[in-house]
Protein backbone atom coordinates (compact mmCIF):
# COMPACT_ATOMS: atom_id res chain seq x y z
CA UNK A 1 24.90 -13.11 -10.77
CA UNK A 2 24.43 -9.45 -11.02
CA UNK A 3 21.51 -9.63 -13.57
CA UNK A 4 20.00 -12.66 -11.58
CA UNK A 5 18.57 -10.96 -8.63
CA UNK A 6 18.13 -6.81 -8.29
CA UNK A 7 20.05 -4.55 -6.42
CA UNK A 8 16.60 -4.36 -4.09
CA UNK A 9 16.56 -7.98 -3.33
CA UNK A 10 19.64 -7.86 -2.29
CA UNK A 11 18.78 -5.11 0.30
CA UNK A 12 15.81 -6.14 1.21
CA UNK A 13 18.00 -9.81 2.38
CA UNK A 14 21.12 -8.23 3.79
CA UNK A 15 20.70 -8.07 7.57
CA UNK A 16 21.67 -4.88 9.78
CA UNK A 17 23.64 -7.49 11.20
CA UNK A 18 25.02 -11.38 11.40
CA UNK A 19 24.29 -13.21 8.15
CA UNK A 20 21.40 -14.56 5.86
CA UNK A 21 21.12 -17.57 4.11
CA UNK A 22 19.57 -17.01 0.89
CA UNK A 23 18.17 -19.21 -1.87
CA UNK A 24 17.74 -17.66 -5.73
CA UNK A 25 14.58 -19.67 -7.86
CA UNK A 26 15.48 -18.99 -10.80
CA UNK A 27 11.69 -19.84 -11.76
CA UNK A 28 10.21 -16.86 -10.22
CA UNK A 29 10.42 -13.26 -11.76
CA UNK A 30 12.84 -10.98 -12.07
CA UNK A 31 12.66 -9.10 -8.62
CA UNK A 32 11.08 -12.00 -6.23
CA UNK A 33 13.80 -14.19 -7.00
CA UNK A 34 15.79 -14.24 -3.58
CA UNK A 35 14.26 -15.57 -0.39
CA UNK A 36 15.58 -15.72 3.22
CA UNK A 37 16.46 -19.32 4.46
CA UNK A 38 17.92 -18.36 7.65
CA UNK A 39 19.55 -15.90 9.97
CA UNK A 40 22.66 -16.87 11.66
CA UNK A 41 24.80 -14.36 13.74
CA UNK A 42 27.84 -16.42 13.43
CA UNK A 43 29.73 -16.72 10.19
CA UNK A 44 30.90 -20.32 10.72
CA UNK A 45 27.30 -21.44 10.98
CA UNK A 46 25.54 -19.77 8.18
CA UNK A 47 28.91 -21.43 6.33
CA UNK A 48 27.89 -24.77 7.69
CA UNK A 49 24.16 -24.16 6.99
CA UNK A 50 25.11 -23.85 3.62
CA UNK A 51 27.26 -26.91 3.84
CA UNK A 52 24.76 -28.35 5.19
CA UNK A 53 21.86 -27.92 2.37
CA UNK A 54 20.78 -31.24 1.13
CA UNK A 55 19.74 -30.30 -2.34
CA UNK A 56 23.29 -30.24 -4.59
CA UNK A 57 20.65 -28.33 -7.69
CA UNK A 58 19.92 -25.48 -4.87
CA UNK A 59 21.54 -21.99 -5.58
CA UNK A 60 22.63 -20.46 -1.70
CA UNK A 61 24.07 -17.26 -1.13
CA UNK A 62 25.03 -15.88 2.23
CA UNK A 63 24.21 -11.88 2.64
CA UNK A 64 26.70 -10.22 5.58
CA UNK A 65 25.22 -7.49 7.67
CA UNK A 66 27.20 -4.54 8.86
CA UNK A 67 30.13 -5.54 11.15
């Protein structure tokens, strides 16, 4: 995934804390390719977010903040 999404996407998404659900469209350019789905400040329910996501094509990532 490392040449999916860039180094500042992935900063601009990771939280100073708790965790973000993120999506990747793999449509849009390289560089506005991650957006924010939701912030949870509980692991367990960004994990059951995820779980949770009705669409099986959807790519999710979950971006931790600092503990």
């Amino acid at each position: 995934m490392s040449a999916d999404v860039t180094d500042d996407e992935k900063k601009a998404l990771t939280p100073p804390s708790g965790f973000n659900l993120c999506g990747i469209d793999y449509f849009e350019p390289l560089g506005r390719r991650l957006y924010l789905i939701e912030h949870f400040e509980r692991y367990q329910d960004a994990l059951q977010a995820k779980k949770d996501r009705e669409r099986p094509d959807e790519y999710l990532i979950l971006y931790a903040g600092a503990p």
